[in-house]
Each structure stands twice: as structure tokens, then as C-alpha cells.
Protein backbone atom coordinates (compact mmCIF):
# COMPACT_ATOMS: atom_id res chain seq x y z
CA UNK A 1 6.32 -16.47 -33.94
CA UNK A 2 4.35 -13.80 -36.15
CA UNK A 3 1.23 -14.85 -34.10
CA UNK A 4 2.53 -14.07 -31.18
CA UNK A 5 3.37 -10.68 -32.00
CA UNK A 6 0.30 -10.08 -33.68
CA UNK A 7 -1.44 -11.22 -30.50
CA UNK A 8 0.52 -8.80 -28.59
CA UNK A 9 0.17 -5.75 -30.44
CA UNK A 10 -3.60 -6.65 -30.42
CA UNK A 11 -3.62 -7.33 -26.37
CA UNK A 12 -1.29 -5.05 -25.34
CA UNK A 13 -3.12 -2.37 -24.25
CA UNK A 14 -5.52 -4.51 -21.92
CA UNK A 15 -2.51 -6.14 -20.51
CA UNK A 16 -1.15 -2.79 -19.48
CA UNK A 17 -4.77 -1.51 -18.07
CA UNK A 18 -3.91 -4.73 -15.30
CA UNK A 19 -0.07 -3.26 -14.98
CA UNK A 20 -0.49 0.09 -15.29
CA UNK A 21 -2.39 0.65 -11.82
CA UNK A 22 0.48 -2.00 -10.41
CA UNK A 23 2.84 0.54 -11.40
CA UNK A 24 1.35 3.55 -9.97
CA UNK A 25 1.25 2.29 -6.45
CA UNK A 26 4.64 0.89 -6.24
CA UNK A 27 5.99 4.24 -7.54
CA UNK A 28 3.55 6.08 -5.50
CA UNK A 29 5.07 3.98 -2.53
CA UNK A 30 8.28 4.37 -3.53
CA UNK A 31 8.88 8.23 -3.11
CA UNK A 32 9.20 8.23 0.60
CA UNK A 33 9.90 4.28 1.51
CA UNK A 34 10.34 0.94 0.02
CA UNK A 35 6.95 -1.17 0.36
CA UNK A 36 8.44 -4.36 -0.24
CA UNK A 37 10.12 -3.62 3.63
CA UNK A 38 7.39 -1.78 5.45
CA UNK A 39 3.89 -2.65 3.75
CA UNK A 40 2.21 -6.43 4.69
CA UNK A 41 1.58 -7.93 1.96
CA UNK A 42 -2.18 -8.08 2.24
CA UNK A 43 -2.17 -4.13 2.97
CA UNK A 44 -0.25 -4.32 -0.64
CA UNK A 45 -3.06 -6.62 -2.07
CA UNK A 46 -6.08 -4.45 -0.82
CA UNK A 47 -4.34 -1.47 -2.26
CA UNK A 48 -3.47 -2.92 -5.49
CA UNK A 49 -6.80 -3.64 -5.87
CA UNK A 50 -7.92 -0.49 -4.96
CA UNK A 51 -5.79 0.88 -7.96
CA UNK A 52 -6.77 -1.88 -10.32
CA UNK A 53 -10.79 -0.66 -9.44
CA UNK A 54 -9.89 2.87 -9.91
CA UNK A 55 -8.45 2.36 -13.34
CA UNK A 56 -11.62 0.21 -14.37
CA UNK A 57 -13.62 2.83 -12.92
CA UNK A 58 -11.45 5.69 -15.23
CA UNK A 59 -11.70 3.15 -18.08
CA UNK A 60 -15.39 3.09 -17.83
CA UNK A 61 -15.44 6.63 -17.24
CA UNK A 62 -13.36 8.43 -20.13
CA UNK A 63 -13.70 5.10 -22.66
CA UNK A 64 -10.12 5.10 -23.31
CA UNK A 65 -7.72 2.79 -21.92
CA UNK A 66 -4.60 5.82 -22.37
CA UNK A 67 -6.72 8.57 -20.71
CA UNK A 68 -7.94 6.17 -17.79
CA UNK A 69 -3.94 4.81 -16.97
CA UNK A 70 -3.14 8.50 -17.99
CA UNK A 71 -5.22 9.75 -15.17
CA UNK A 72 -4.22 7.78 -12.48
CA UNK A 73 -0.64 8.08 -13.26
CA UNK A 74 -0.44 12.03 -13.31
CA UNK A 75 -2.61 12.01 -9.82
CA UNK A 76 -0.11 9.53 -8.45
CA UNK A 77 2.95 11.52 -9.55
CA UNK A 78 1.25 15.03 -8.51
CA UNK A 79 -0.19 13.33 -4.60
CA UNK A 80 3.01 11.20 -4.50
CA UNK A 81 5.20 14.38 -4.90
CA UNK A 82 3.04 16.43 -2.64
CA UNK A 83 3.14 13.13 0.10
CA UNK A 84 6.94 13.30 -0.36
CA UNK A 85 6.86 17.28 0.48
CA UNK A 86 4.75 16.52 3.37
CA UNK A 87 6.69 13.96 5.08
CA UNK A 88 10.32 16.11 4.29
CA UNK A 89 8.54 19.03 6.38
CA UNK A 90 6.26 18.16 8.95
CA UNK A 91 6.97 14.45 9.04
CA UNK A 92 3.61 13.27 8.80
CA UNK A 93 1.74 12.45 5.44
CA UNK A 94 -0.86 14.34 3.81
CA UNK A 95 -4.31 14.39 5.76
CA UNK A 96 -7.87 15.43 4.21
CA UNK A 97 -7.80 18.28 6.37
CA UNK A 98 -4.80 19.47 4.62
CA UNK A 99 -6.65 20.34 1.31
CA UNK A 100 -8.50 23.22 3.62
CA UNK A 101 -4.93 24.76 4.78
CA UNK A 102 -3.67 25.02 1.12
CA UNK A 103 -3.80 28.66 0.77
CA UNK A 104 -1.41 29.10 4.30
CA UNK A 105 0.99 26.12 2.72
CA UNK A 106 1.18 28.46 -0.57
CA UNK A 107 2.12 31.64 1.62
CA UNK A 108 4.75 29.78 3.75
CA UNK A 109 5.52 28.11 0.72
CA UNK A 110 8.71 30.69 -0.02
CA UNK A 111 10.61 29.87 3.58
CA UNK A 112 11.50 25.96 2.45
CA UNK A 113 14.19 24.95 0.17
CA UNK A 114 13.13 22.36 -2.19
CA UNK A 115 14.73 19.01 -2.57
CA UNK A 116 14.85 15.71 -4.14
CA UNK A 117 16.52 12.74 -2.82
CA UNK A 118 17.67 10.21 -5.82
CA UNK A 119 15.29 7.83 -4.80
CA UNK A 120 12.45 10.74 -5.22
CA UNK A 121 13.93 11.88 -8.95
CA UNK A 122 14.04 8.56 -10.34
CA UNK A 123 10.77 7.67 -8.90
CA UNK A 124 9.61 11.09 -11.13
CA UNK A 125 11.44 9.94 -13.87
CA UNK A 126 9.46 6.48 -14.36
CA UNK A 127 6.15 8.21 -13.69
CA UNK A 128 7.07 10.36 -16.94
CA UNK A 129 7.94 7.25 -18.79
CA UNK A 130 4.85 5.81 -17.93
CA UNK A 131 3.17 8.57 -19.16
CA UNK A 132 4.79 8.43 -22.21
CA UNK A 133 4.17 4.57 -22.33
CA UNK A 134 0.36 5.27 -22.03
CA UNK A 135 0.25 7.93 -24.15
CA UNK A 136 0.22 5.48 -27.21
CA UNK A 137 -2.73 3.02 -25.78
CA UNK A 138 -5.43 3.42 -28.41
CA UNK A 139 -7.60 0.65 -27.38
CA UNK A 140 -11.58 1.67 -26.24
CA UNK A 141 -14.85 1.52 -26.10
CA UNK A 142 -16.86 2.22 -29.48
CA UNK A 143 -16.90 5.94 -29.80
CA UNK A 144 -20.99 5.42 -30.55
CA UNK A 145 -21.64 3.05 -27.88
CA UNK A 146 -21.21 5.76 -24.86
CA UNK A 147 -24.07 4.05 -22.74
CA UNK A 148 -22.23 0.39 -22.78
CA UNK A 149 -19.90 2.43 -20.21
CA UNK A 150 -22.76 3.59 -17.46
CA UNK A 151 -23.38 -0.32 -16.36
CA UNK A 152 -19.50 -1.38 -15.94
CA UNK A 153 -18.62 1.83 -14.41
CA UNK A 154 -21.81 1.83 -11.60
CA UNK A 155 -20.84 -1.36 -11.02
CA UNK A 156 -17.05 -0.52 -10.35
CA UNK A 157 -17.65 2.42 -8.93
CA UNK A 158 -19.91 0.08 -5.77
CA UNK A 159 -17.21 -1.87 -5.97
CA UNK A 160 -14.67 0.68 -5.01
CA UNK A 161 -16.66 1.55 -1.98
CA UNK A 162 -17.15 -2.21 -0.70
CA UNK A 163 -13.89 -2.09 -0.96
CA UNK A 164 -13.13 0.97 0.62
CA UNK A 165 -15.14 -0.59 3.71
CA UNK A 166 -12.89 -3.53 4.34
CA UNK A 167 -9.98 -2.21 3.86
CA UNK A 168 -9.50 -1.91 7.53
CA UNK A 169 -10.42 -5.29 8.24
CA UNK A 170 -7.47 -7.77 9.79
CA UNK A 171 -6.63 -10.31 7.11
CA UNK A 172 -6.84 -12.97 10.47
CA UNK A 173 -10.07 -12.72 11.27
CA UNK A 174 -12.06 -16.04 9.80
């Protein structure tokens, strides 16, 4: 029994760099509808992977499994809240365009009353625990071994792209 927990304090933290992203995107989800009901479950799987590159990609970036899953979960929380704003208002989700308008959203910004649904706060809630949770990852790259990252991380960050690419592609077509 004492190996086992040895073995988990020791793996832990990798075992939560393959949950962590998991996490993100069903909370992310989760803020203005319930994936399990209106996501395919191959749009799921090409997203999921999308977040499990992204926090490779982070990991290879900063060197540090708690400031790569600590990334990606505050940018999740922050866009997911945002999303939910969105959808409440104008009842479409955020659009790149969007990002150019932000200084007339801040000055109309006063006129809206802002709420959260339950679903929305305890949605919040678990991204904060989370947080938290990753807060106390310590596991990394070598502090003197910076250039060990550049491969792993060009290689991600293709990876991201290619899959970027085919995420449109219907999961039928042989």
C-alpha cells in the first residue's frame, strides 16, 4: 500500500497535466449548456484534444506543470465568463470581431444588470478550486535545461495547427 502512495505523490502532477485540460473544457462548456446533451461526441474528442495540446504547448512553454494548467484554467474561467455574458445579452457567442468592439461594450457596459444563474456560480466556483488544486503542482522541467523545452513545444505547437485544420472535418468521411 505505501508504494502506491509513494507512486502517486510522485505521478500526480503528470496525471493531472492529462485531467486538468479535461476539466477546463467541460467547465468551460458548462457555463451556458450541458455538453454531454448538445456536443457529438467526436466534436468533444477534437476539442479535448485541442485542450490537452494547448496545455503541452503551456507546459513546454513556461516549464512548469502548475503555471501551464494555471494558464489555461484562468483563460477558461475569464473567456467562459465573458461567453456566458455574451450569450445572456445578445444571444450569440463571442466572435473574433468582438475583441475590436471592446471599448463600445465597456461604455454600454453600465446599462446591463449583471447576473449569475446557479449553474454559472458553481461552474466559477470549481474553476477556483482548480486553481487552487494546481497551484501546488511542482513538477518541471530542469530549471538549467531551458532549451530541452524549444523541440517539444515546436513540435506541439505544429501540432495544434494540424489540428486546428481538421477540426472541421466530418468524422464520416473514410
Amino acid at each position: 500500500m505505501k508504494k502506491w502512495i509513494v507512486w502517486l505523490k510522485k505521478s500526480s502532477p503528470w496525471i493531472f497535466l492529462l485531467i486538468g485540460p479535461v476539466l477546463n473544457f467541460y467547465l468551460l462548456e458548462w457555463y451556458t449548456h450541458n455538453p454531454f446533451q448538445t456536443m457529438k461526441p467526436y466534436i468533444q474528442g477534437m476539442n479535448l484534444a485541442l485542450f490537452e495540446f494547448a496545455a503541452l504547448f503551456l507546459f513546454a512553454l513556461t516549464g512548469r506543470i502548475s503555471r501551464a494548467l494555471g494558464i489555461e484554467t484562468a483563460f477558461c474561467a475569464v473567456y467562459g465568463l465573458a461567453n456566458y455574458f455574451v450569450l445572456e445579452f445578445r444571444g450569440a457567442p463571442i466572435q473574433p470581431w468582438d475583441i475590436l468592439s471592446i471599448s463600445t461594450a465597456a461604455s454600454v457596459a453600465d446599462n446591463y444588470e449583471y447576473k449569475l444563474n446557479r449553474t454559472a456560480v458553481i461552474v466559477l466556483i470549481c474553476f477556483v478550486l482548480l486553481l487552487v488544486l494546481e497551484f501546488f503542482l511542482k513538477k518541471g522541467f530542469p530549471k538549467k535545461n531551458k532549451k530541452a523545452r524549444i523541440v517539444p513545444g515546436f513540435f506541439i505547437f505544429v501540432k495544434l495547427f494540424y489540428l486546428k485544420e481538421f477540426r472541421g472535418i466530418s468524422p464520416n468521411i473514410r
